[in-house]
PDB file of N, CA and C in Angstrom:
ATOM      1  N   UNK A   1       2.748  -7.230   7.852  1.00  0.00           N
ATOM      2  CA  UNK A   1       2.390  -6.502   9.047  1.00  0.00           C
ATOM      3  C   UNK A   1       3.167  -7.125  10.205  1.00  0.00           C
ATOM      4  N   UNK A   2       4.390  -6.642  10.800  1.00  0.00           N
ATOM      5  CA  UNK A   2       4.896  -6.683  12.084  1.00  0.00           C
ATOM      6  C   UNK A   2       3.892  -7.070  13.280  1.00  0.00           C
ATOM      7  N   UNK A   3       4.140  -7.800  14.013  1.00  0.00           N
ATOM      8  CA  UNK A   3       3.496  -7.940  15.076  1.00  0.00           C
ATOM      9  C   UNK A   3       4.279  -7.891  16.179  1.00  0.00           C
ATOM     10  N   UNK A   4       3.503  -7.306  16.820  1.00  0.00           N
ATOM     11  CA  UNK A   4       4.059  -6.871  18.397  1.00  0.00           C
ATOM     12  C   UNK A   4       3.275  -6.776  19.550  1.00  0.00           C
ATOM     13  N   UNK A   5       4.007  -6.293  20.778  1.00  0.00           N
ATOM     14  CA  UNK A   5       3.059  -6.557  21.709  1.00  0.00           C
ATOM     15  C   UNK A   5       1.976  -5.068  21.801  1.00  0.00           C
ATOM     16  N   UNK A   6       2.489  -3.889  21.818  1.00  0.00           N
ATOM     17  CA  UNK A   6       2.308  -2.463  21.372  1.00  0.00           C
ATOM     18  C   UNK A   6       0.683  -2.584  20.790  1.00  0.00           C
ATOM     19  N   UNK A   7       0.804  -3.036  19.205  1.00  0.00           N
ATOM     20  CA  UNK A   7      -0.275  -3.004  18.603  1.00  0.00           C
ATOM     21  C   UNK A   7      -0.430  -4.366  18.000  1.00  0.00           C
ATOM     22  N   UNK A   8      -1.305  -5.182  18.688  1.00  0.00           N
ATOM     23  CA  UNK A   8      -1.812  -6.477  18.409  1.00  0.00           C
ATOM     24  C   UNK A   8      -2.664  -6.215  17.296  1.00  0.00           C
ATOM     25  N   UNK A   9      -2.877  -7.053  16.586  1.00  0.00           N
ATOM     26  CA  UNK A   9      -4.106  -7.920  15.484  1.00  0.00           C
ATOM     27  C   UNK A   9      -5.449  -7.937  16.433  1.00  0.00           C
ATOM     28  N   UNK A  10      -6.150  -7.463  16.240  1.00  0.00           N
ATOM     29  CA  UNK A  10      -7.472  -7.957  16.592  1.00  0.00           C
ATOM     30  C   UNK A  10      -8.473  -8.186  15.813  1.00  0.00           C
ATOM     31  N   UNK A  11      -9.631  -9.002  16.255  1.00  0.00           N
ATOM     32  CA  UNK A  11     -10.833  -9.147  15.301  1.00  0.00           C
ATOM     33  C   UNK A  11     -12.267  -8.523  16.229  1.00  0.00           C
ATOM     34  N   UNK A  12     -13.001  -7.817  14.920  1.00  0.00           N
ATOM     35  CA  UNK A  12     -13.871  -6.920  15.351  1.00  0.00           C
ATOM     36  C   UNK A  12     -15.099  -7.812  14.782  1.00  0.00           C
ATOM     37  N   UNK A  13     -16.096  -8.094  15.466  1.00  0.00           N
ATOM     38  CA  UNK A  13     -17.169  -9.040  15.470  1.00  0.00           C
ATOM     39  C   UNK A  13     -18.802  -8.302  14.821  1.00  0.00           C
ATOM     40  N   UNK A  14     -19.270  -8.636  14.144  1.00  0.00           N
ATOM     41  CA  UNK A  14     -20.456  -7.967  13.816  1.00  0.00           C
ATOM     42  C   UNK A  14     -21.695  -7.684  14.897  1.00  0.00           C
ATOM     43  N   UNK A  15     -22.168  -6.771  15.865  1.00  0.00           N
ATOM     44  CA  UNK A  15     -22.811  -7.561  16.586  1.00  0.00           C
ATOM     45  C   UNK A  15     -24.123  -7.170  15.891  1.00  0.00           C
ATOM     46  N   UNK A  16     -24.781  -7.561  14.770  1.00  0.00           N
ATOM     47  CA  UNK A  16     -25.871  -7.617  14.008  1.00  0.00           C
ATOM     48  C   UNK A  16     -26.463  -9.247  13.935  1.00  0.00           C
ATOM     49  N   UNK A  17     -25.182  -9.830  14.408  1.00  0.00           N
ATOM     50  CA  UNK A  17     -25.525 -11.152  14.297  1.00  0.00           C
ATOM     51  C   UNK A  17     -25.590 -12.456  13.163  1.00  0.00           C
ATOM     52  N   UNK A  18     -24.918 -11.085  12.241  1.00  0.00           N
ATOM     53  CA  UNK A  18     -24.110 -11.973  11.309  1.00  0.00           C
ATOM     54  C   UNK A  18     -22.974 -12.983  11.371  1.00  0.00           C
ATOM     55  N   UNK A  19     -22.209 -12.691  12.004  1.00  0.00           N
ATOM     56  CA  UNK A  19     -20.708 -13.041  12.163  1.00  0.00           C
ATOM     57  C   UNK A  19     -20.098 -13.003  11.410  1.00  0.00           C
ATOM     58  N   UNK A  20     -20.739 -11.741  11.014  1.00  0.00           N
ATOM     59  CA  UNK A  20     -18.954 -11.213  10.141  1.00  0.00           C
ATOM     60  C   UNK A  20     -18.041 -10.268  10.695  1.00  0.00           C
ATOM     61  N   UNK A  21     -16.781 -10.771  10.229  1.00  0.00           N
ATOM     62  CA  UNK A  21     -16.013 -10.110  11.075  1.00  0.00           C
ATOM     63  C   UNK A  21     -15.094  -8.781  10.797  1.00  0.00           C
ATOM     64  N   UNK A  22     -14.257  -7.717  10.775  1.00  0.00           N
ATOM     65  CA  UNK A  22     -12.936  -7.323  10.091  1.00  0.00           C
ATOM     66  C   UNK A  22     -11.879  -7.605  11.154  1.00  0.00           C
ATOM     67  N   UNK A  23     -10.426  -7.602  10.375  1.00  0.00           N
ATOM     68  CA  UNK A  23      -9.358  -7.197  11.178  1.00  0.00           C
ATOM     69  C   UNK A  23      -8.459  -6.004  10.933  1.00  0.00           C
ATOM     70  N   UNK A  24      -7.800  -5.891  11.995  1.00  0.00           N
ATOM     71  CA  UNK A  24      -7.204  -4.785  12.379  1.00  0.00           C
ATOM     72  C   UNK A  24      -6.354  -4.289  13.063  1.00  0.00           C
ATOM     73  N   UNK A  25      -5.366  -3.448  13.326  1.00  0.00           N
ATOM     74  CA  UNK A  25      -4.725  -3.759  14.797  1.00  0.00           C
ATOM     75  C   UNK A  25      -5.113  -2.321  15.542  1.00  0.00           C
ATOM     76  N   UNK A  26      -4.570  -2.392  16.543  1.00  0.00           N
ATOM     77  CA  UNK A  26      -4.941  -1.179  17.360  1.00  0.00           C
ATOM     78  C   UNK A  26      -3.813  -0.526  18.426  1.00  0.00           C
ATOM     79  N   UNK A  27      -4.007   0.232  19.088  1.00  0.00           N
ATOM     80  CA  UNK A  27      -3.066   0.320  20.014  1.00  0.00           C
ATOM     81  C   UNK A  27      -3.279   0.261  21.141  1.00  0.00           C
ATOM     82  N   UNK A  28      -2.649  -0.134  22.179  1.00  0.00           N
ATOM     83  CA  UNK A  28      -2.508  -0.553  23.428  1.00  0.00           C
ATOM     84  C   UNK A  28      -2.447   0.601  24.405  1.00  0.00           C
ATOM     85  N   UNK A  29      -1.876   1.626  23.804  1.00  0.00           N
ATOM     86  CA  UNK A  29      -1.340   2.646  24.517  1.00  0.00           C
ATOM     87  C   UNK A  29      -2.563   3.984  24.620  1.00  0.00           C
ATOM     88  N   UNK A  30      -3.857   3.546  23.444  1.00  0.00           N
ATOM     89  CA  UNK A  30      -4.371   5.114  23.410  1.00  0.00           C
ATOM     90  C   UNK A  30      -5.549   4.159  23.658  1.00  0.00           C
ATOM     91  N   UNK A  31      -5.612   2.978  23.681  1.00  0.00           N
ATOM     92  CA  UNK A  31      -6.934   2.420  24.095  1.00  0.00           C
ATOM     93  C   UNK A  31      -6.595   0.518  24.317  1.00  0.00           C
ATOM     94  N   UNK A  32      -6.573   1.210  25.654  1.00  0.00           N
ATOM     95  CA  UNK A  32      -6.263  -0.406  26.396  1.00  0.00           C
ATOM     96  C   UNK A  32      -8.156  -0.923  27.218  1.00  0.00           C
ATOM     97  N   UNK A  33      -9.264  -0.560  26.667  1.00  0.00           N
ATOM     98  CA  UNK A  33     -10.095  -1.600  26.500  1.00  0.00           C
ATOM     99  C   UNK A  33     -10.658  -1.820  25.389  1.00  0.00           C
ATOM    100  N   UNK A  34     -11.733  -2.528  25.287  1.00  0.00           N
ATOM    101  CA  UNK A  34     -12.241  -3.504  23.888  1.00  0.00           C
ATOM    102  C   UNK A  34     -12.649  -2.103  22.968  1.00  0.00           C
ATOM    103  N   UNK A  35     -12.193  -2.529  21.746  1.00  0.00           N
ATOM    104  CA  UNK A  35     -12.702  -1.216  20.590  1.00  0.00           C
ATOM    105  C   UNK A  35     -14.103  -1.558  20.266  1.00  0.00           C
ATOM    106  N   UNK A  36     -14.941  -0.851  20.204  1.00  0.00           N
ATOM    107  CA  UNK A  36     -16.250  -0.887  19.708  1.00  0.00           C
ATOM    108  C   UNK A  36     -16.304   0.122  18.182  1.00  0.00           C
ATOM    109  N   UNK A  37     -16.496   0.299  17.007  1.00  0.00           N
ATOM    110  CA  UNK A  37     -16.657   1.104  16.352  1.00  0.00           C
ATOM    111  C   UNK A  37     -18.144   0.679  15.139  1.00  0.00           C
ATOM    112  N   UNK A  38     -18.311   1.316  14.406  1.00  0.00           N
ATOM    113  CA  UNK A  38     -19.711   1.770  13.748  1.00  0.00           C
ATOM    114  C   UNK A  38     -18.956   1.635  11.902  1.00  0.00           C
ATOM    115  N   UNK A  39     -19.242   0.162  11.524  1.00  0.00           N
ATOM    116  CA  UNK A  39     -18.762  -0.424  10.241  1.00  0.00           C
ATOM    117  C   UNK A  39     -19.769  -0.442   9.099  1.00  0.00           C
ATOM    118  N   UNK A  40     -19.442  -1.230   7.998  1.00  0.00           N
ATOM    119  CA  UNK A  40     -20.703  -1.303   7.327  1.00  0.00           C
ATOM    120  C   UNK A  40     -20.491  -2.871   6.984  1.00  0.00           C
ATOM    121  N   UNK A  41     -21.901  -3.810   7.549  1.00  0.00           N
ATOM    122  CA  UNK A  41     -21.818  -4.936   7.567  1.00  0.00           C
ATOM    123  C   UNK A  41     -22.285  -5.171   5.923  1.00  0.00           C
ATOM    124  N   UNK A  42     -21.439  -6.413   5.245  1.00  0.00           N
ATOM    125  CA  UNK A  42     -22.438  -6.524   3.746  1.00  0.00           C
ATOM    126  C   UNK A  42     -23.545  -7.632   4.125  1.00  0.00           C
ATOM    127  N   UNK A  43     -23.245  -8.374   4.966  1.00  0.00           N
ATOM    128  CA  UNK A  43     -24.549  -9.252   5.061  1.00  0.00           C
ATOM    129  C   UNK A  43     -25.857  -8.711   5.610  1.00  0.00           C
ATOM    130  N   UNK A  44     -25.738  -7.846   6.788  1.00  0.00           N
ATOM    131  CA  UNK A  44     -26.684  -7.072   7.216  1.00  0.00           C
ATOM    132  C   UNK A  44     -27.346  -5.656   6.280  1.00  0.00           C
ATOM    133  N   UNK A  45     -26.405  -5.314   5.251  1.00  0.00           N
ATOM    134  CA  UNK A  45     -26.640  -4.139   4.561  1.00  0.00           C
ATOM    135  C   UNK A  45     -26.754  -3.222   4.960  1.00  0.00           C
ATOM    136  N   UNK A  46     -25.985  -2.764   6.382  1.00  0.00           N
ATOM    137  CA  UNK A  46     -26.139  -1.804   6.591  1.00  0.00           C
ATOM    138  C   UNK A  46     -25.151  -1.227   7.674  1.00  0.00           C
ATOM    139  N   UNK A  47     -24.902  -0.057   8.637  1.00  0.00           N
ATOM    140  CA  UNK A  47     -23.717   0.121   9.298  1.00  0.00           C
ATOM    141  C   UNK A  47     -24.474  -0.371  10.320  1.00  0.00           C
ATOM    142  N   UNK A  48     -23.591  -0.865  11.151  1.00  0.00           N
ATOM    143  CA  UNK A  48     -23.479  -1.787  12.542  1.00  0.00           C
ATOM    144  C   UNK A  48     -22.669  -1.302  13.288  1.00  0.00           C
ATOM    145  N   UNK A  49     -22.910  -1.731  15.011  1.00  0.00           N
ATOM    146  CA  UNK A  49     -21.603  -1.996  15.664  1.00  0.00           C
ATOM    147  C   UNK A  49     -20.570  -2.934  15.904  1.00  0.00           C
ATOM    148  N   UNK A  50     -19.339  -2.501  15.467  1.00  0.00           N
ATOM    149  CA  UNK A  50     -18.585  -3.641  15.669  1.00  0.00           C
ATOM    150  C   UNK A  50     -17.776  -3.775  16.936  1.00  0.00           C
ATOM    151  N   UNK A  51     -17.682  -5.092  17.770  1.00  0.00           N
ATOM    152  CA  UNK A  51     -16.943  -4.714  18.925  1.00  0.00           C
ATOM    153  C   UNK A  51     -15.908  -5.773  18.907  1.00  0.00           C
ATOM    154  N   UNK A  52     -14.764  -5.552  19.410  1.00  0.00           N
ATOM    155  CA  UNK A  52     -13.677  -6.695  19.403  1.00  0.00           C
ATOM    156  C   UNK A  52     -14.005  -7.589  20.534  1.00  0.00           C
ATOM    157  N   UNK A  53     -13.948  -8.782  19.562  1.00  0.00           N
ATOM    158  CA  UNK A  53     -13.666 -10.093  20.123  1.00  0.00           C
ATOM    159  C   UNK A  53     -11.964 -10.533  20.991  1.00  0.00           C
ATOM    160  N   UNK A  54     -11.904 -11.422  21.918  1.00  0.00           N
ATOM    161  CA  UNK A  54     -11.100 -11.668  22.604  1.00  0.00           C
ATOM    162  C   UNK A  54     -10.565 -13.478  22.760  1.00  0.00           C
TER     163      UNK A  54
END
């Protein structure tokens, strides 16, 4: 995976309070603030929100 400035690596944080995490990259250009999206945590068992960490 290329890295650039465009579409960085980020890490998306469990906020269930697990701390588990995924990664990912994203783009800069169609969403220049923090991604929040709706995952499925395995420690929590269930879908969560995930929001990127910084």
């Amino acid at each position: 995976m290329a890295r650039n400035a465009l579409r960085p690596v980020i890490k998306l944080r469990s906020t269930a309070g697990t701390g588990h995490t995924y990664v990912t990259t994203k783009s800069r250009r169609n969403d220049p603030d923090r991604l929040a999206l709706r995952k499925y945590d395995p420690i929590a068992r269930t879908h969560t929100t995930y929001r990127e960490e910084r």
